[in-house]
C-alpha atoms as a PDB file:
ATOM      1  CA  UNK A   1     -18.162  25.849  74.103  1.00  0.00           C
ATOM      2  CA  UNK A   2     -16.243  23.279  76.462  1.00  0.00           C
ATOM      3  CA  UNK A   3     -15.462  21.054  74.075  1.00  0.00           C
ATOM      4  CA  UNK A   4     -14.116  24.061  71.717  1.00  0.00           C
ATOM      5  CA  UNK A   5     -10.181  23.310  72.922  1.00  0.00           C
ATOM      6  CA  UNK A   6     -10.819  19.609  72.206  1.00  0.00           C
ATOM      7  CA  UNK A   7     -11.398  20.881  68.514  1.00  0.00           C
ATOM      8  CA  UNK A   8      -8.060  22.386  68.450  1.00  0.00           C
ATOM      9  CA  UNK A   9      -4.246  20.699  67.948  1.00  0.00           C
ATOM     10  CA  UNK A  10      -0.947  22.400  68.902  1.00  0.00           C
ATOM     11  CA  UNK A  11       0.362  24.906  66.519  1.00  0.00           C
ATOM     12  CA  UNK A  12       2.564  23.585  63.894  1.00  0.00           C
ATOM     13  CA  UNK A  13       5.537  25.925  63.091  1.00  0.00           C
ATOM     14  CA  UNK A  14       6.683  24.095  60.143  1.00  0.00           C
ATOM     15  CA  UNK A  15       3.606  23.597  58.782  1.00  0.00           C
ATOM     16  CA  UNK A  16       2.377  27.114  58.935  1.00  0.00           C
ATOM     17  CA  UNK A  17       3.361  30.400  56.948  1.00  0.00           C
ATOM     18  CA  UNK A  18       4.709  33.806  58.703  1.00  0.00           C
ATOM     19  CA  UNK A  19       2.050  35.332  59.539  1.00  0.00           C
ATOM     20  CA  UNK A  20       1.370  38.779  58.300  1.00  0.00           C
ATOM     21  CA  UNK A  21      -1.713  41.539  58.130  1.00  0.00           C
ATOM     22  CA  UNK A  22      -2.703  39.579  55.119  1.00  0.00           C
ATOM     23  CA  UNK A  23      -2.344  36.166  56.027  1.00  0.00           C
ATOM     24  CA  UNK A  24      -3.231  36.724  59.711  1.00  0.00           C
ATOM     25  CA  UNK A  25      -2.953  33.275  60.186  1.00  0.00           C
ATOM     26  CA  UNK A  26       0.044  31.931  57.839  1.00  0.00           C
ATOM     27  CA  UNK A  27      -1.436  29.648  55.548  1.00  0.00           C
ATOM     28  CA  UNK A  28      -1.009  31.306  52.409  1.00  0.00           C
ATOM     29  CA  UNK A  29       2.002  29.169  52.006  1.00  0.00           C
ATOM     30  CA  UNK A  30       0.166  25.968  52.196  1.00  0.00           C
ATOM     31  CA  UNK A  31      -2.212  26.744  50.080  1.00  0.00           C
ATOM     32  CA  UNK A  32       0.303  28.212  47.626  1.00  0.00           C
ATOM     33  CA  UNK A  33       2.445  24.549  47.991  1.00  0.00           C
ATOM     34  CA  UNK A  34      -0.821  22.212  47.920  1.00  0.00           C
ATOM     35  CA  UNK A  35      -1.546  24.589  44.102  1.00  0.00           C
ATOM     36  CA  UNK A  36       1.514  23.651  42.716  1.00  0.00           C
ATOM     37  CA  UNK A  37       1.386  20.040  43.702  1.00  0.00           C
ATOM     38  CA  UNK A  38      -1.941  20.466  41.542  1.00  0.00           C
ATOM     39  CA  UNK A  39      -0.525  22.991  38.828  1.00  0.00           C
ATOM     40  CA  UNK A  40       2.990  22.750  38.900  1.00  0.00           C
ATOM     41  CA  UNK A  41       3.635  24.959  35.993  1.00  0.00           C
ATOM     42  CA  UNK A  42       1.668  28.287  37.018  1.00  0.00           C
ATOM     43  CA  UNK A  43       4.221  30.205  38.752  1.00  0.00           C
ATOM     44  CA  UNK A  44       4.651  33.641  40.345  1.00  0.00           C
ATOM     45  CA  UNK A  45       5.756  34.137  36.891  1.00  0.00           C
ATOM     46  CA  UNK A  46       3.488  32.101  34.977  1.00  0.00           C
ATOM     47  CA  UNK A  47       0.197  32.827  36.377  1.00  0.00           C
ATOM     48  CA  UNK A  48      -2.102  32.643  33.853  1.00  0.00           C
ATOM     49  CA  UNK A  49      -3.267  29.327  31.606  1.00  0.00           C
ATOM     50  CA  UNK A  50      -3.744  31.875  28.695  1.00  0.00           C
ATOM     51  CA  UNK A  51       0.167  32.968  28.534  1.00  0.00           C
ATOM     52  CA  UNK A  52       0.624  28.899  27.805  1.00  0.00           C
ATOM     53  CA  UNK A  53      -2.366  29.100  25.040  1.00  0.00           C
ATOM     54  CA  UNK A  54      -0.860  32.385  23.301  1.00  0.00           C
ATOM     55  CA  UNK A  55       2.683  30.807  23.611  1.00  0.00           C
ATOM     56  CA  UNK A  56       2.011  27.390  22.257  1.00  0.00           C
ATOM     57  CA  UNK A  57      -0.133  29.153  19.318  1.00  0.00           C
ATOM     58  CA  UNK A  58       3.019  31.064  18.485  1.00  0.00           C
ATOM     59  CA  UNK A  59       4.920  28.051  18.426  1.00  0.00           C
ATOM     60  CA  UNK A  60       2.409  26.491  15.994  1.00  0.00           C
ATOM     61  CA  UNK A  61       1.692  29.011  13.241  1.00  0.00           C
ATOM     62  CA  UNK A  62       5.886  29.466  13.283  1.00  0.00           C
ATOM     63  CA  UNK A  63       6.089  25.768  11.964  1.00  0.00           C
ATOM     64  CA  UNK A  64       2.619  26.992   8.989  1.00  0.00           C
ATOM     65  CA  UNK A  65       4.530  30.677   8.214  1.00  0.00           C
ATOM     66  CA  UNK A  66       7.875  28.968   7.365  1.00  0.00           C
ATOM     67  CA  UNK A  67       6.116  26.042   5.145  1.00  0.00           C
ATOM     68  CA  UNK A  68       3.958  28.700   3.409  1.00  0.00           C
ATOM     69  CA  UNK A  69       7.230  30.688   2.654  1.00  0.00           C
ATOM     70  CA  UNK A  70       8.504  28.908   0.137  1.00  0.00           C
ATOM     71  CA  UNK A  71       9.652  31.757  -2.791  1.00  0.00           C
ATOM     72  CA  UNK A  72      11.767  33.294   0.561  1.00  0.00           C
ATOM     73  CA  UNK A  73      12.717  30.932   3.218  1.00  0.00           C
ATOM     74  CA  UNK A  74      12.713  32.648   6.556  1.00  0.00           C
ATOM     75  CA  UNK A  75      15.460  31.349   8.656  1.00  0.00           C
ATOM     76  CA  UNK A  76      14.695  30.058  12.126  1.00  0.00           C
ATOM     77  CA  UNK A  77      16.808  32.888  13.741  1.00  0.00           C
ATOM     78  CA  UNK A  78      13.729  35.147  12.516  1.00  0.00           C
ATOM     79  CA  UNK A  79      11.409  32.872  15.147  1.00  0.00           C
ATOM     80  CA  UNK A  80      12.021  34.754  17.969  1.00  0.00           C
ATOM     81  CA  UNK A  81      11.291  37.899  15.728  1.00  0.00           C
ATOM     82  CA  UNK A  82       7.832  35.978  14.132  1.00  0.00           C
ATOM     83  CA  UNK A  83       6.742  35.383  18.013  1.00  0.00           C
ATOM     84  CA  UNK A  84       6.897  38.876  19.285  1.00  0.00           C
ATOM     85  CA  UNK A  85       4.602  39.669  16.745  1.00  0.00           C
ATOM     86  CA  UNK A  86       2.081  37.452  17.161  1.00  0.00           C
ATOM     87  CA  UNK A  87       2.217  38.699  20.860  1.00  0.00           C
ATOM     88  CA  UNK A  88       1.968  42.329  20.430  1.00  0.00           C
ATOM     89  CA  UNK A  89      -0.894  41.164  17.640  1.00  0.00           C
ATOM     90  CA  UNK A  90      -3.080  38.987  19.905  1.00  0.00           C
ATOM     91  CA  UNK A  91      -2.265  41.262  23.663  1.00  0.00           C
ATOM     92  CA  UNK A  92      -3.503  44.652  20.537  1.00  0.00           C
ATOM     93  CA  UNK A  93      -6.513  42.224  19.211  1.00  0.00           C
ATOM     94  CA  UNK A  94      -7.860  41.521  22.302  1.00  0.00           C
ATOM     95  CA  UNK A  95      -7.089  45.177  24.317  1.00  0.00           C
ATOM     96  CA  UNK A  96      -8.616  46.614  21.101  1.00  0.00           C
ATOM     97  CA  UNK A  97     -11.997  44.582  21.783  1.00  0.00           C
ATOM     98  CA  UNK A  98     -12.653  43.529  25.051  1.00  0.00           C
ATOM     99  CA  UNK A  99     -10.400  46.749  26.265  1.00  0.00           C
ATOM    100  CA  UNK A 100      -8.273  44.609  29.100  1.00  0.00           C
ATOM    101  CA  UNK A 101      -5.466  42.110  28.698  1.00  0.00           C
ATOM    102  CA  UNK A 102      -4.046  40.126  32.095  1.00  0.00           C
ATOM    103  CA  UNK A 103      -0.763  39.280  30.331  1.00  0.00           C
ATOM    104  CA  UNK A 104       2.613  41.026  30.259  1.00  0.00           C
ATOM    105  CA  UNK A 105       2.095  44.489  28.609  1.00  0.00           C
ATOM    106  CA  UNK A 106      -0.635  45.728  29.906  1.00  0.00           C
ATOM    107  CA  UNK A 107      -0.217  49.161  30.797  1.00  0.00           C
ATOM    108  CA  UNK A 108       1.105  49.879  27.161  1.00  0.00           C
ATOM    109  CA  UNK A 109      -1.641  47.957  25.753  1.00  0.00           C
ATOM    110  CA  UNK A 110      -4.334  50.212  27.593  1.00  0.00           C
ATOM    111  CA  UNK A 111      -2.907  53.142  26.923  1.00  0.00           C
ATOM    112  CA  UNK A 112      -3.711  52.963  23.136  1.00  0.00           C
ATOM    113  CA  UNK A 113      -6.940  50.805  22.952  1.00  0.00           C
ATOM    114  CA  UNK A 114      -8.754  53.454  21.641  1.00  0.00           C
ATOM    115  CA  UNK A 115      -6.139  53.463  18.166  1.00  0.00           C
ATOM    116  CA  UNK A 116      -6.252  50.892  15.571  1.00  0.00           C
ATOM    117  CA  UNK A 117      -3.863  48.295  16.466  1.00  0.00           C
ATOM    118  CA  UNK A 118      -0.479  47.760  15.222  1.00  0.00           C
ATOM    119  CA  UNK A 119       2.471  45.502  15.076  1.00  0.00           C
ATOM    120  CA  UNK A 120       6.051  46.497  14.474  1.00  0.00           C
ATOM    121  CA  UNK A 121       9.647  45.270  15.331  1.00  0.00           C
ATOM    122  CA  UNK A 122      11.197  49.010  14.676  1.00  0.00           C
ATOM    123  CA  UNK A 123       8.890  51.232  16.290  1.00  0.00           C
ATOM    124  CA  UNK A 124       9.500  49.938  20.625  1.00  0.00           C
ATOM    125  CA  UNK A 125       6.549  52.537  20.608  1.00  0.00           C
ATOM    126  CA  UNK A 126       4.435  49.272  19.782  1.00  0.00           C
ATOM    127  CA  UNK A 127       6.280  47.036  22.167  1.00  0.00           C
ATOM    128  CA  UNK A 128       4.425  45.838  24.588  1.00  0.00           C
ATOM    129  CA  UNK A 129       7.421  46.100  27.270  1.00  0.00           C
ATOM    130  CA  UNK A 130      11.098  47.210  27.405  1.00  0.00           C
ATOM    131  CA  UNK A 131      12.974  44.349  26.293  1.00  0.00           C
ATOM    132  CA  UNK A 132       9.198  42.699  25.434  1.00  0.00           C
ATOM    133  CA  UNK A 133      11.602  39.228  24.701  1.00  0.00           C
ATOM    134  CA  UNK A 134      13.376  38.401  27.564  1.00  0.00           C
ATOM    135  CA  UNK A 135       9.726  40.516  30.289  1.00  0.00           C
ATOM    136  CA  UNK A 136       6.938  39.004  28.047  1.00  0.00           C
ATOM    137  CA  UNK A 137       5.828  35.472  27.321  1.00  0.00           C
ATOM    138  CA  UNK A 138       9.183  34.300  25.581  1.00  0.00           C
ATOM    139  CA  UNK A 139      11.590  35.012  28.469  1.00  0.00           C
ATOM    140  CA  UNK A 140       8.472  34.009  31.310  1.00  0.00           C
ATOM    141  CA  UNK A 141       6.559  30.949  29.725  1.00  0.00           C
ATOM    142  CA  UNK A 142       8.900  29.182  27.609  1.00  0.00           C
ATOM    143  CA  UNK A 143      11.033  27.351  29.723  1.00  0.00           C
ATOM    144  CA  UNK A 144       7.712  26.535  32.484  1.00  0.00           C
ATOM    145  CA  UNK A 145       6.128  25.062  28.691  1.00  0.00           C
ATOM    146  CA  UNK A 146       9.366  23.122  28.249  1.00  0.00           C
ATOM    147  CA  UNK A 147       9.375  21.721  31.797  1.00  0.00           C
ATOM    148  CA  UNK A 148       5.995  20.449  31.513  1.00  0.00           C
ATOM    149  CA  UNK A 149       6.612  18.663  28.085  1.00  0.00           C
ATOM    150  CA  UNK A 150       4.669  21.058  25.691  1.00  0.00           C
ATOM    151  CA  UNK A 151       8.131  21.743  23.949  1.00  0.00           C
ATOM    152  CA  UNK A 152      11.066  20.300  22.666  1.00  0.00           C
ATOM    153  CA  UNK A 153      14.030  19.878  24.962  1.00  0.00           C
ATOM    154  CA  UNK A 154      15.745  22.366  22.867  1.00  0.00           C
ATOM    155  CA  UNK A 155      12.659  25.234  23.296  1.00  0.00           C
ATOM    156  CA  UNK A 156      12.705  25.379  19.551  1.00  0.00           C
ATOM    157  CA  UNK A 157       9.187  23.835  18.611  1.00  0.00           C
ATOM    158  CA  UNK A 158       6.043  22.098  19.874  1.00  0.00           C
ATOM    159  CA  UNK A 159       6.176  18.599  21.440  1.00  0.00           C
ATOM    160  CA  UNK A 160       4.150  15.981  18.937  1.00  0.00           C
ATOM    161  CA  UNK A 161       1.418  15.511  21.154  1.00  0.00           C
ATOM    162  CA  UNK A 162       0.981  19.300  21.688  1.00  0.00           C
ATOM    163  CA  UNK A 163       1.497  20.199  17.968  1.00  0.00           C
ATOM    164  CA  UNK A 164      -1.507  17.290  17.141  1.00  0.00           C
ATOM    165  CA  UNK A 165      -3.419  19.014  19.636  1.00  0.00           C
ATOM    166  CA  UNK A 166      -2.967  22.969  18.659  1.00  0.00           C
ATOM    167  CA  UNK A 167      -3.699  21.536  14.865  1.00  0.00           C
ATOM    168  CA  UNK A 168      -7.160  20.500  15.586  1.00  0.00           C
ATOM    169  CA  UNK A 169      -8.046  23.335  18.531  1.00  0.00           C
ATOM    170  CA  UNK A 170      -5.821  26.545  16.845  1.00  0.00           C
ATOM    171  CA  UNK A 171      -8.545  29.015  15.680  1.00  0.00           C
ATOM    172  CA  UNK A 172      -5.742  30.836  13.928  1.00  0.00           C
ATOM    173  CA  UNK A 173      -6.799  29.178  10.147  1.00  0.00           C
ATOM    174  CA  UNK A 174      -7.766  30.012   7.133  1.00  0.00           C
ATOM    175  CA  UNK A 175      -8.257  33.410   6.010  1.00  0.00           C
ATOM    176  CA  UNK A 176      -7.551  34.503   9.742  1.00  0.00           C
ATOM    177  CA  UNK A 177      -4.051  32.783   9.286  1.00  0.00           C
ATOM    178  CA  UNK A 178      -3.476  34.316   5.872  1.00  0.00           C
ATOM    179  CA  UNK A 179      -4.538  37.776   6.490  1.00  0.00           C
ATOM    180  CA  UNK A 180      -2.155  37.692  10.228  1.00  0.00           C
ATOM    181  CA  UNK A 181       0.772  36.023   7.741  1.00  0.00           C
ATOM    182  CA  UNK A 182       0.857  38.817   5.708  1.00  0.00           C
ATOM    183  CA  UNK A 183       0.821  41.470   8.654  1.00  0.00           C
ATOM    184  CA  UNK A 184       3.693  39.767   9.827  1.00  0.00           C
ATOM    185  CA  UNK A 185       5.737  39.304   7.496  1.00  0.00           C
ATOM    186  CA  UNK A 186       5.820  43.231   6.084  1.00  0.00           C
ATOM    187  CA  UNK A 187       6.576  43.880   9.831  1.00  0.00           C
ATOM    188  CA  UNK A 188       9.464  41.034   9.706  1.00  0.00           C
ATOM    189  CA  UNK A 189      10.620  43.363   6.764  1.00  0.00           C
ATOM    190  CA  UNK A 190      10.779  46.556   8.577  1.00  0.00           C
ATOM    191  CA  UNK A 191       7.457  48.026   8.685  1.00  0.00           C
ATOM    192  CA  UNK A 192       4.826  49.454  11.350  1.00  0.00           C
ATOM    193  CA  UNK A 193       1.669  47.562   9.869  1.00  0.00           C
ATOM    194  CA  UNK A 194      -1.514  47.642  11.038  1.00  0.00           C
ATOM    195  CA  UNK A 195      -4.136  44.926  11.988  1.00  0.00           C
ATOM    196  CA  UNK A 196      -6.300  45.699   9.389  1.00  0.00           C
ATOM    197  CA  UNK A 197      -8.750  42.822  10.395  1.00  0.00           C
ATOM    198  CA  UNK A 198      -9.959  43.635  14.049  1.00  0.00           C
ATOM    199  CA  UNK A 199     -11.553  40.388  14.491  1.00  0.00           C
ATOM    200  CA  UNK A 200      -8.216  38.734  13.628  1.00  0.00           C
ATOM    201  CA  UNK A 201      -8.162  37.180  17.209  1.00  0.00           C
END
């Protein structure tokens, strides 16, 4: 035990956190700098990898919904429209079957996992937040996905290298893509439509 104070330097004030009863010892704050040297991108707002995977996957099938709609062009006001959508449809999927979801929304996605899920623009009853735009992954992840070079400078689509990568990982293809298309684009017209297709996500 003598050679205990040897082990010991002098306190560092600038170096360590305010203490509190959580962080009896202040170095919450150096762990929380040393993550973001690591992971610059997951904030106190963006905390979770899979807000950047839902949001990038929203960005993709935007550039596949307005090819496929050919007969009736969708203007690219409609995106920010298209992406709330595919949020409320993936946070529903997912709270439908593994009855959770970590991402913004999720009291009002627990409190109806036991109905079928639905989408809808008109009915906020659906929403998955009060102004689900500017509190869900639009207004939180887009400009951290921006910042670290998965988007355009302009926010308004995917960076090459991220679009070449969501076209050969997206597991939103084929009939999945199709049947969630069609959802979507009743509900761009108005409608309260329901995921027919449960395993959709």
């Amino acid at each position: 035990m003598s050679s205990l104070p040897f082990m010991l330097t002098e306190r560092d004030e600038d170096l360590l956190g305010v203490a509190n009863r959580s962080d009896a010892m202040g170095v919450l704050a150096i762990w929380s700098a040393r993550a973001r040297d690591l992971v610059p991108h997951l904030t106190e707002q963006t905390t979770e990898a899979r807000g950047f995977q839902i949001l990038l996957e929203a960005f993709y099938l935007w550039e596949h919904f307005t090819k496929e709609q050919k007969e009736e062009p969708v203007s690219d006001e409609r995106f920010s429209d298209f992406f709330l959508l595919v949020e409320q449809a993936f946070a529903r999927i997912v709270g439908h079957q593994d009855k959770k979801w970590s991402l913004p929304g999720t009291r009002r996605v627990l409190a109806r996992i036991s109905e079928k899920p639905h989408i809808s623009l008109t009915d906020y009853s659906w929403h998955l937040l009060g102004s689900q735009k500017n509190n869900g992954l639009w207004g939180l992840y887009r400009g951290a996905a921006q910042r670290a070079g998965l988007l355009t400078d302009d926010l308004s689509k995917l960076a090459s290298t991220t679009f070449e990568i969501a076209d050969r990982t997206s597991l939103m293809k084929g009939e999945a893509r199709k049947s969630l298309f069609g959802c979507i684009k009743r509900a761009l017209d108005g409608e309260t439509v329901e995921l027919a297709n449960p395993q959709l996500a």
